[in-house]
Protein backbone atom coordinates (compact mmCIF):
# COMPACT_ATOMS: atom_id res chain seq x y z
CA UNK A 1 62.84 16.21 69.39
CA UNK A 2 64.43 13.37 71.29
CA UNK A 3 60.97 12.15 73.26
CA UNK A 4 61.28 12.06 77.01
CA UNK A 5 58.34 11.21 79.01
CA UNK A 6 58.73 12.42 82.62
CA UNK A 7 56.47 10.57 85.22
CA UNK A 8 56.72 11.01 88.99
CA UNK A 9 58.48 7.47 88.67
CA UNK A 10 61.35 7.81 86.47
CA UNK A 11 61.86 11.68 87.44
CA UNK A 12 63.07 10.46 91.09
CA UNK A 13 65.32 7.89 89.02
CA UNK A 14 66.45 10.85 87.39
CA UNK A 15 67.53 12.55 90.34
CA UNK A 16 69.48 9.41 91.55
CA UNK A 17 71.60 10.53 88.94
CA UNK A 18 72.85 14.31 90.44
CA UNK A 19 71.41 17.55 90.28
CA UNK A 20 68.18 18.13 87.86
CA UNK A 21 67.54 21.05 85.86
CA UNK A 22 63.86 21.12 84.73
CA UNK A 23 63.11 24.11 82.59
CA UNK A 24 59.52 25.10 81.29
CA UNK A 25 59.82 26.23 77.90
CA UNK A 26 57.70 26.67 74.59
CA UNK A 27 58.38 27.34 70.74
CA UNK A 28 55.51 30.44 71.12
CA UNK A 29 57.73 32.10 74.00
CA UNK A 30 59.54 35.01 72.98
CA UNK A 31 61.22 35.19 76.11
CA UNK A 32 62.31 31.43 75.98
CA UNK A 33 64.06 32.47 73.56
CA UNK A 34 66.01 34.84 75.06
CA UNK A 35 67.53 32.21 77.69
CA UNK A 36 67.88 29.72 74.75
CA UNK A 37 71.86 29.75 74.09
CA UNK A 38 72.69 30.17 77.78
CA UNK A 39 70.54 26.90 78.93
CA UNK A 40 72.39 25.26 75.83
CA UNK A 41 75.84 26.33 76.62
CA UNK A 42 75.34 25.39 80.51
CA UNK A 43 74.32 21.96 79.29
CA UNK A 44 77.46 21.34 77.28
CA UNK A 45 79.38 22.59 80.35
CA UNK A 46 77.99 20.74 82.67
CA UNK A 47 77.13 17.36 80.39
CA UNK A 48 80.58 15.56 80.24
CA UNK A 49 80.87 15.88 84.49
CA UNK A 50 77.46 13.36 84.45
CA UNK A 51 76.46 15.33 88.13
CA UNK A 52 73.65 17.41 86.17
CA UNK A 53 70.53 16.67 84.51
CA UNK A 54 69.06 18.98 81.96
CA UNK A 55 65.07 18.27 81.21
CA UNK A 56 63.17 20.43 78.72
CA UNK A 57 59.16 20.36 78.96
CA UNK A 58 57.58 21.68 75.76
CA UNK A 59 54.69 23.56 77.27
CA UNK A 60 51.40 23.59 75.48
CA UNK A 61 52.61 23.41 72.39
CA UNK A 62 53.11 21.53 68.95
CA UNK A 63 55.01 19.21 68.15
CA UNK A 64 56.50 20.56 64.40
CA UNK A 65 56.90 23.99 66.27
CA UNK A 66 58.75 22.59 68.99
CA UNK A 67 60.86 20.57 66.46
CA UNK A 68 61.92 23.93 64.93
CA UNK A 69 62.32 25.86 67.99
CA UNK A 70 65.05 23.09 69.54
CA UNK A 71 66.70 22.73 65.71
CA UNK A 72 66.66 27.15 65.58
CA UNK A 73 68.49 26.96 69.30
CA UNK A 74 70.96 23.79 68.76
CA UNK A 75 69.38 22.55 72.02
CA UNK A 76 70.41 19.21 72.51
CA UNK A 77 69.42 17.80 75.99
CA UNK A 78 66.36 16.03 76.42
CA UNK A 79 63.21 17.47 75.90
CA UNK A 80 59.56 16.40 75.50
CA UNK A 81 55.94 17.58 75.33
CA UNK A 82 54.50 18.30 78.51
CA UNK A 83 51.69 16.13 77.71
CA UNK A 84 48.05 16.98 79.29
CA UNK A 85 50.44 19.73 81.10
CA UNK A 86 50.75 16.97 83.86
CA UNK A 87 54.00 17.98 84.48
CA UNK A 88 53.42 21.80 84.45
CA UNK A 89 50.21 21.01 86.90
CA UNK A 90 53.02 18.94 89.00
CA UNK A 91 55.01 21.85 89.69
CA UNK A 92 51.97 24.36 89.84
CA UNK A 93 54.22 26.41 86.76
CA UNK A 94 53.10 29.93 86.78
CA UNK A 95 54.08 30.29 83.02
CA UNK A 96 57.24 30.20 80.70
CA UNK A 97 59.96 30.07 80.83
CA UNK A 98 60.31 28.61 84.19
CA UNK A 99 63.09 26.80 85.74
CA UNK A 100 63.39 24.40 88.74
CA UNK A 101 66.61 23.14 90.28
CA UNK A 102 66.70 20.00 92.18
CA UNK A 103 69.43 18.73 94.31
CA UNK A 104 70.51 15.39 94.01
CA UNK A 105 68.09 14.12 97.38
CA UNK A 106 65.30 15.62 95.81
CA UNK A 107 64.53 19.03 97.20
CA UNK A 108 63.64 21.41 95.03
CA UNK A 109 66.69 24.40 95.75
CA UNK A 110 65.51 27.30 93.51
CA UNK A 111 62.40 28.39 90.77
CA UNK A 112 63.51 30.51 87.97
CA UNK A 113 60.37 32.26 86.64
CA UNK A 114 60.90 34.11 83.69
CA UNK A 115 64.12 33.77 81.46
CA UNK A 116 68.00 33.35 82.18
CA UNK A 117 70.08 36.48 81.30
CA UNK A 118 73.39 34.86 81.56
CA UNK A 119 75.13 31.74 82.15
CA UNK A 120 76.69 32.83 85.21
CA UNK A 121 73.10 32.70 86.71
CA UNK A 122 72.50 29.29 85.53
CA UNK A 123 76.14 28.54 87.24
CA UNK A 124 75.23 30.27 90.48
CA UNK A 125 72.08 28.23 90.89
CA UNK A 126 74.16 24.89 89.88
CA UNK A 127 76.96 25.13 91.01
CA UNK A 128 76.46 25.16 94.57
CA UNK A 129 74.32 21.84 94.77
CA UNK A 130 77.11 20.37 93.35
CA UNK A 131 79.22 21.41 95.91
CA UNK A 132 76.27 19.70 98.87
C-alpha cells in the first residue's frame, strides 16, 4: 500500500490540484468490494487528464489485510490507513464504503454512502465538476 497521510494541510493542497475523490473503504467490507473494479477503472479513466484526484482511506483496519485487499482489486491510486480514524471523524463517515466528491474550490459536491454499482455513477458525480 503506497502510504498517504492525509492532514487538513496537504488535503487542501490536494484540491489545488482538480477535483478530489475521497472514498471510505476497508479490506473487512463486503460491500467495498462490490464497488472495487468500478472505483479502479474510473481512476485509470480519469488519471492521465491530471483534473481528478482519487484518495483511498483504509478504515479501521490492518495493515496486511489492507495490503491484500488493494493487491485482490488491482487498485492503484493512493491509499492509506485512516489512522486514529481522524479522517473518518473529519468527515463525520457514517460507515463504508463511503464516498465524497470535492470540487476543485473545495466544496464538498456529493456523499456516496454505501457502494458504487457502475461506473457511469462514478462519471455522473465527476464529470460535471469538471465541467465548473
Amino acid at each position: 500500500m503506497a502510504t498517504v497521510q492525509v492532514t487538513e494541510k496537504n488535503f487542501e493542497a490536494t484540491v489545488e490540484q482538480g477535483t478530489v475523490l475521497l472514498d471510505f473503504w476497508a479490506s473487512w467490507c463486503k460491500p467495498c468490494e462490490q464497488e472495487a473494479a468500478e472505483l479502479q477503472q474510473a481512476w485509470e479513466e480519469y488519471e492521465p487528464t491530471g483534473q481528478v484526484v482519487f484518495l483511498g482511506a483504509d478504515y479501521v483496519d490492518t495493515e496486511p489485510e489492507a495490503r491484500v485487499y488493494l493487491k485482490k482489486f488491482g487498485i492503484t491510486f493512493p491509499n492509506g490507513p485512516d489512522l486514529a480514524t481522524r479522517i473518518s471523524q473529519y468527515f463525520r463517515i457514517k460507515g463504508v464504503p463511503e464516498t465524497y466528491f470535492v470540487d476543485k474550490n473545495g466544496v464538498l459536491k456529493y456523499v456516496q454512502v454505501g457502494p458504487f454499482t457502475s461506473l457511469d455513477q462514478i462519471r455522473a458525480q465527476i464529470d460535471p465538476l469538471l465541467n465548473e
